[in-house]
C-alpha atoms as a PDB file:
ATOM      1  CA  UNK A   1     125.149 213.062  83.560  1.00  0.00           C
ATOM      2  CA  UNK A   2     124.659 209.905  85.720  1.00  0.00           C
ATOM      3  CA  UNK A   3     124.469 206.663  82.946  1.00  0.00           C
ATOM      4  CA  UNK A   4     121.593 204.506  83.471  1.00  0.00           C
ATOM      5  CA  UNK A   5     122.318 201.371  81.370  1.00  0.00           C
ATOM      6  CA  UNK A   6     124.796 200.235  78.454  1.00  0.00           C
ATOM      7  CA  UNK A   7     123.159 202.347  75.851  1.00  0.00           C
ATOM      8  CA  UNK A   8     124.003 205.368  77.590  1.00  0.00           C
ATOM      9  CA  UNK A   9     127.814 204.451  78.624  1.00  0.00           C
ATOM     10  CA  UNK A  10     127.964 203.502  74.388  1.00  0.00           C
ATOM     11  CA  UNK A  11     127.395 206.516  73.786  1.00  0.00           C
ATOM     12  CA  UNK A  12     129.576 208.052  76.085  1.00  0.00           C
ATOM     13  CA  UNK A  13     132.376 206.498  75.214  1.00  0.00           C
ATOM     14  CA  UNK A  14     131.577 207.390  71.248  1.00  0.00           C
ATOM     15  CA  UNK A  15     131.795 210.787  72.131  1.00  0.00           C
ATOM     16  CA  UNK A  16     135.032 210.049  73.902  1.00  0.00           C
ATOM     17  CA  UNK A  17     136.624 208.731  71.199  1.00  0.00           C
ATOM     18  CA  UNK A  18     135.241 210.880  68.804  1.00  0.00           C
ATOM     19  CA  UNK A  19     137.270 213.448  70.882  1.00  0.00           C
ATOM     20  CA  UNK A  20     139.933 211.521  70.814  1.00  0.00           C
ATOM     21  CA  UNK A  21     140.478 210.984  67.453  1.00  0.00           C
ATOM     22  CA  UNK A  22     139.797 214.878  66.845  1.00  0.00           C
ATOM     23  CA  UNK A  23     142.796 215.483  68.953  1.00  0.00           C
ATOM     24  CA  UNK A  24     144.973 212.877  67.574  1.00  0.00           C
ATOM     25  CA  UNK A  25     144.005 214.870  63.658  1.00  0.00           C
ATOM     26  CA  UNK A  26     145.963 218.198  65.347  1.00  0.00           C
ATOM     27  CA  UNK A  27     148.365 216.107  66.994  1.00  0.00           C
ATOM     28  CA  UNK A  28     149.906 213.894  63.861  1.00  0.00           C
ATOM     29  CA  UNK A  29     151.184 216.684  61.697  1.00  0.00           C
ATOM     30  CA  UNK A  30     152.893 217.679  64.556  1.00  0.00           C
ATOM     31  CA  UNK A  31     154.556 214.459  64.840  1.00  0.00           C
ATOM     32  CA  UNK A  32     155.522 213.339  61.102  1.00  0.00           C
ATOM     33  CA  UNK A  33     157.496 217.227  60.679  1.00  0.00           C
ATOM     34  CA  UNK A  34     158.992 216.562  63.636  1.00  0.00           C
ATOM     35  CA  UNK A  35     159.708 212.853  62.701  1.00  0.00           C
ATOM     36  CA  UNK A  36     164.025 211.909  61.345  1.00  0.00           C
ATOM     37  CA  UNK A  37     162.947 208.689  60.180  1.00  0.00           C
ATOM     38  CA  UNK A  38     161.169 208.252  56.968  1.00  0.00           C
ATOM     39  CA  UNK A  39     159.657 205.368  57.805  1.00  0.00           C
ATOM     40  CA  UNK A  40     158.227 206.802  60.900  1.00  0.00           C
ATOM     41  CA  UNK A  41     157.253 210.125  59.130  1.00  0.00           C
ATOM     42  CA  UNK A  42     155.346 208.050  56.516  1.00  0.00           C
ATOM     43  CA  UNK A  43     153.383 205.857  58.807  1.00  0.00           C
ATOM     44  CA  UNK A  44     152.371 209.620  60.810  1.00  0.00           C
ATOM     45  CA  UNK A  45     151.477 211.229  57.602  1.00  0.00           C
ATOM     46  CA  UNK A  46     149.278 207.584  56.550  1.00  0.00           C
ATOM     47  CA  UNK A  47     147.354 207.346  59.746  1.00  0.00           C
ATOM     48  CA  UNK A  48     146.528 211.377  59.568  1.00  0.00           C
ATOM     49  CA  UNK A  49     144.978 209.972  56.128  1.00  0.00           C
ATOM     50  CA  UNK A  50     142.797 206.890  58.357  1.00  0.00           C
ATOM     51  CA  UNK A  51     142.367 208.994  61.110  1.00  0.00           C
ATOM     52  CA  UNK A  52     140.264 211.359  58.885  1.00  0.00           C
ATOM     53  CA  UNK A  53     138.540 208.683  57.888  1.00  0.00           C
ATOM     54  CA  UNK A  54     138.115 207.170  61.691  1.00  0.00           C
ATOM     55  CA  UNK A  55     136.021 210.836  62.559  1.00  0.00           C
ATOM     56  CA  UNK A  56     134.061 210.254  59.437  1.00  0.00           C
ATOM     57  CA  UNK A  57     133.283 207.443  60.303  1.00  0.00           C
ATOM     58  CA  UNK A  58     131.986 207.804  63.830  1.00  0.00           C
ATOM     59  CA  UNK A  59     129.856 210.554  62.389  1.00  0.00           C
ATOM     60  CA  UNK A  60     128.710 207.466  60.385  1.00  0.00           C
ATOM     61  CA  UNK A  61     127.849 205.869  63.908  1.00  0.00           C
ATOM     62  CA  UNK A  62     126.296 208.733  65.341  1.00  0.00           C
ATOM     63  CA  UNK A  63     123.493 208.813  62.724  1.00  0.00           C
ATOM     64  CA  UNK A  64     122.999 205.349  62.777  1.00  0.00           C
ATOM     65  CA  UNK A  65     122.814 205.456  66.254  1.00  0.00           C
ATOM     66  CA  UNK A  66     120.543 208.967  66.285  1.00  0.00           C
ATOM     67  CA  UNK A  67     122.546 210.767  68.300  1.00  0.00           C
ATOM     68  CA  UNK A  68     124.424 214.161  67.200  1.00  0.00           C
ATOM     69  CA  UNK A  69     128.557 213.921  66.757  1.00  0.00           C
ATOM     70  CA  UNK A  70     130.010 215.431  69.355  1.00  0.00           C
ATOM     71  CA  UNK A  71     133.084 214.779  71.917  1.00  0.00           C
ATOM     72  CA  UNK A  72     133.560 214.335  75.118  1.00  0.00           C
ATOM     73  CA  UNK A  73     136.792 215.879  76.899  1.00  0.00           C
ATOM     74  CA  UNK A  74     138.978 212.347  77.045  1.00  0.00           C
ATOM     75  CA  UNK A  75     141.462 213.244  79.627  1.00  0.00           C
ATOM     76  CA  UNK A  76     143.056 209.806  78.845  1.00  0.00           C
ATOM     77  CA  UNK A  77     144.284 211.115  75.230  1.00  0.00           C
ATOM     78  CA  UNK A  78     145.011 214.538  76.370  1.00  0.00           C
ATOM     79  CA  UNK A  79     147.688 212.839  78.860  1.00  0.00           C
ATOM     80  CA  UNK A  80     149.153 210.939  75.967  1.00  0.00           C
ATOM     81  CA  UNK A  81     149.492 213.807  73.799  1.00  0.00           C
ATOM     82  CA  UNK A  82     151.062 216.438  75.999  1.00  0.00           C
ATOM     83  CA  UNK A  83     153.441 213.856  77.480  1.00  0.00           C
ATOM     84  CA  UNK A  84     154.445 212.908  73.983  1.00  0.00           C
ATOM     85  CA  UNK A  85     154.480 216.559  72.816  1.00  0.00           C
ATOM     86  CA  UNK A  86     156.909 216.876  75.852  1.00  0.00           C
ATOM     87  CA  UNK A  87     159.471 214.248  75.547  1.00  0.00           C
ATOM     88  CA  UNK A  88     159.338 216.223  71.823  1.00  0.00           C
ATOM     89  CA  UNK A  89     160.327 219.217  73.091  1.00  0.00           C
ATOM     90  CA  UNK A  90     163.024 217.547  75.446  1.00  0.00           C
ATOM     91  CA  UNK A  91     164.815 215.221  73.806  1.00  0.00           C
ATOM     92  CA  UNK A  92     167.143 216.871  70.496  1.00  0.00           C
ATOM     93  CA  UNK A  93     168.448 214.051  69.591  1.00  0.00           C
ATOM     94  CA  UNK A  94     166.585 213.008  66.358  1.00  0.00           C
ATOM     95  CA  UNK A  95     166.890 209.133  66.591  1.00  0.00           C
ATOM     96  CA  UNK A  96     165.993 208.961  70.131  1.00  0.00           C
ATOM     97  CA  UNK A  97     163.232 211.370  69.449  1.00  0.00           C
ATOM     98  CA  UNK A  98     162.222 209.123  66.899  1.00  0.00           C
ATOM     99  CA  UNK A  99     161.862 206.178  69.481  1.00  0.00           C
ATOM    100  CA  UNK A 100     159.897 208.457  71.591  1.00  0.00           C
ATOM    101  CA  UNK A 101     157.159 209.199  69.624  1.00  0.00           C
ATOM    102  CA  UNK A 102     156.818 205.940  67.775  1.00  0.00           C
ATOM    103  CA  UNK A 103     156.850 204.803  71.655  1.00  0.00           C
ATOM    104  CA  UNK A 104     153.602 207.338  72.331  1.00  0.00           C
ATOM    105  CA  UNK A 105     152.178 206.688  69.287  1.00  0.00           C
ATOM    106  CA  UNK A 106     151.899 202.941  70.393  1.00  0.00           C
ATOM    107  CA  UNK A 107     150.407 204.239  73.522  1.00  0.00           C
ATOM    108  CA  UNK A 108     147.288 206.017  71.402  1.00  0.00           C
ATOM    109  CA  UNK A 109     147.024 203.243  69.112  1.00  0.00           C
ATOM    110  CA  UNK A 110     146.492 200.693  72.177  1.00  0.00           C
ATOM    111  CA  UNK A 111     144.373 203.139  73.462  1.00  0.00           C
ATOM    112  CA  UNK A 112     141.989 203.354  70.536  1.00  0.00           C
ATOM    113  CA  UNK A 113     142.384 199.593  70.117  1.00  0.00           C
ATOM    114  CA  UNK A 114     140.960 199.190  73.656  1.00  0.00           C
ATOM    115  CA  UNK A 115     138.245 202.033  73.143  1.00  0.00           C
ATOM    116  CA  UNK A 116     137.266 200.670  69.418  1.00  0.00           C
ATOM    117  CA  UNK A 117     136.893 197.150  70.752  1.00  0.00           C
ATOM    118  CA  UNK A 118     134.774 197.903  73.357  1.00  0.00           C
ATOM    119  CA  UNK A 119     132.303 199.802  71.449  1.00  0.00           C
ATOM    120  CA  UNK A 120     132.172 197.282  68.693  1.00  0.00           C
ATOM    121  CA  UNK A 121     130.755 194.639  71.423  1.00  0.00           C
ATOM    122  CA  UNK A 122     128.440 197.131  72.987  1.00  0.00           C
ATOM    123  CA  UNK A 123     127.480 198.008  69.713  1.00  0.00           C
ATOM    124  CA  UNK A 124     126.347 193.992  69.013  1.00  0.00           C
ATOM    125  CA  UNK A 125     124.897 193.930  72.430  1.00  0.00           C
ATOM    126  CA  UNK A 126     122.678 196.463  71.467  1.00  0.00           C
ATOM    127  CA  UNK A 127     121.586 195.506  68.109  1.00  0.00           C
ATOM    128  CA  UNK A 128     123.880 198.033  66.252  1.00  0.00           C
ATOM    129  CA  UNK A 129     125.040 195.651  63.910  1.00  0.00           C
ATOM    130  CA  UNK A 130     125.809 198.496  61.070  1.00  0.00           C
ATOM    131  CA  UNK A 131     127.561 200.582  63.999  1.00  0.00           C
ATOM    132  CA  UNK A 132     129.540 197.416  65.403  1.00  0.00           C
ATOM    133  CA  UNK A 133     130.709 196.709  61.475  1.00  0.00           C
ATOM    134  CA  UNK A 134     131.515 200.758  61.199  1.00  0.00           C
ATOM    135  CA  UNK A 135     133.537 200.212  64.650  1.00  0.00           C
ATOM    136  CA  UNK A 136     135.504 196.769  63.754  1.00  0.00           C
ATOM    137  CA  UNK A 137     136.883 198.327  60.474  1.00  0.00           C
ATOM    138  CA  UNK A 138     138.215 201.046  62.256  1.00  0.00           C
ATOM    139  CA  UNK A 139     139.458 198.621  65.406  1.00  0.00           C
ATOM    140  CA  UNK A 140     141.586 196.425  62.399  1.00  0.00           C
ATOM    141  CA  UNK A 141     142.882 200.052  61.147  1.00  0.00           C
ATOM    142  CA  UNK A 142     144.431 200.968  64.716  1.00  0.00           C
ATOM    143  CA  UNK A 143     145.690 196.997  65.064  1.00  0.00           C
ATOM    144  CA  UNK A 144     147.480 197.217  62.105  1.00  0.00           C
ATOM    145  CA  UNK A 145     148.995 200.917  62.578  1.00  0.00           C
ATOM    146  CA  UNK A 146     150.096 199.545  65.856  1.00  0.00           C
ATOM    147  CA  UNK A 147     152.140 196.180  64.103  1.00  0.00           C
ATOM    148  CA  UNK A 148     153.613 198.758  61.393  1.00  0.00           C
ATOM    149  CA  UNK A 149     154.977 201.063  64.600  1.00  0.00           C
ATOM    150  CA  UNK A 150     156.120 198.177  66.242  1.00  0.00           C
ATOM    151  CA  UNK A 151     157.603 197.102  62.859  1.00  0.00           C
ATOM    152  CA  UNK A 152     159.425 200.060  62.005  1.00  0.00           C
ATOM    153  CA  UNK A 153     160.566 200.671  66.033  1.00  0.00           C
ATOM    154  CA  UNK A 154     162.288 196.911  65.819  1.00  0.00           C
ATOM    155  CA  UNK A 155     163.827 197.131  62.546  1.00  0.00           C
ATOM    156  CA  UNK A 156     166.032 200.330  62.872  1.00  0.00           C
ATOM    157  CA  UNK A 157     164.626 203.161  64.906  1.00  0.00           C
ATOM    158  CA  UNK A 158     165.446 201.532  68.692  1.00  0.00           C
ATOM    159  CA  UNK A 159     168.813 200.426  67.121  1.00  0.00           C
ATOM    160  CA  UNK A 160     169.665 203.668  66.223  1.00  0.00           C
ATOM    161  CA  UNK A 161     168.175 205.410  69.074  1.00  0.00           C
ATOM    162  CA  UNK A 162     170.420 202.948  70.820  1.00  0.00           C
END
C-alpha cells in the first residue's frame, strides 16, 4: 500500500510497533530463563510486565485513532531478535552471555525509543492529543528500561563478562 500523507505513514508505523512489541512479549521469557544475573533476569521479567502493558496500550491508540490493532511484519525487530537469540545459543559462558543480551536488549529498547518518539509527534501533528499522551508514557517506559540496562551492564555484568 503506497502512503499518501502523514496520517497514513502513523499508522503504519503503529502497526509496526504493535508487531514489534508482540514479538518482543515471546522473546523476553526467553531471555530472563536464560539470564545468570539476577539483576538482569529481574529487569527481563519487569519489562515482560510493561511490555504487556505497551500492546494494551496501542490497542488503546488504535481505537482512538479508529483503526483495528493489527501488526505489520517489522523486519527491523525480527533482526534484533534472532541475532540476539543467536549470540544466546553461541556463547556458554553465562556472564558473557549476560553482556550479550543486556547488549541486544539495549538495541530494542533504542529501537522502540526511536519508534515511540516518532509516533508521539505525528500523533500531535495530527491532533491525536489522547494518542500522543498514550505514546509518551510508553516512550518514558522504554527510556527508563534502557538507563536500568545500562545501569546494571556498568555496575557488574561487563566487569564480570570481562
Amino acid at each position: 500500500m503506497a502512503m499518501q500523507n502523514l496520517q497514513e505513514l502513523f499508522v503504519h508505523t503503529l502497526k509496526d510497533i504493535y508487531f514489534a512489541e508482540k514479538q518482543i512479549l515471546e522473546a523476553l521469557p526467553k531471555m530472563a530463563d536464560k539470564a545468570t544475573n539476577k539483576d538482569l533476569k529481574n529487569l527481563f521479567e519487569t519489562h515482560l510486565e510493561e511490555t504487556k502493558g505497551h500492546v494494551d496500550r496501542l490497542e488503546a491508540v488504535f481505537g482512538l485513532v479508529s483503526v483495528k490493532p493489527e501488526g505489520e511484519t517489522c523486519q527491523a525487530i525480527q533482526g534484533i531478535i534472532t541475532e540476539a537469540e543467536e549470540l544466546m545459543s553461541e556463547i556458554s559462558d553465562g556472564d558473557t552471555r549476560d553482556a550479550a543480551m543486556a547488549a541486544a536488549a539495549q538495541a530494542v529498547e533504542h529501537y522502540e525509543i526511536a519508534r515511540y518518539g516518532t509516533l508521539e509527534a505525528w500523533a500531535n501533528r495530527l491532533g491525536h492529543k489522547e494518542a500522543a499522551k498514550r505514546l509518551g508514557e510508553t516512550l518514558a517506559e522504554e527510556k527508563s528500561a534502557d538507563a536500568k540496562l545500562s545501569k546494571v551492564g556498568e555496575s557488574e555484568l561487563n566487569k564480570k563478562a570481562a
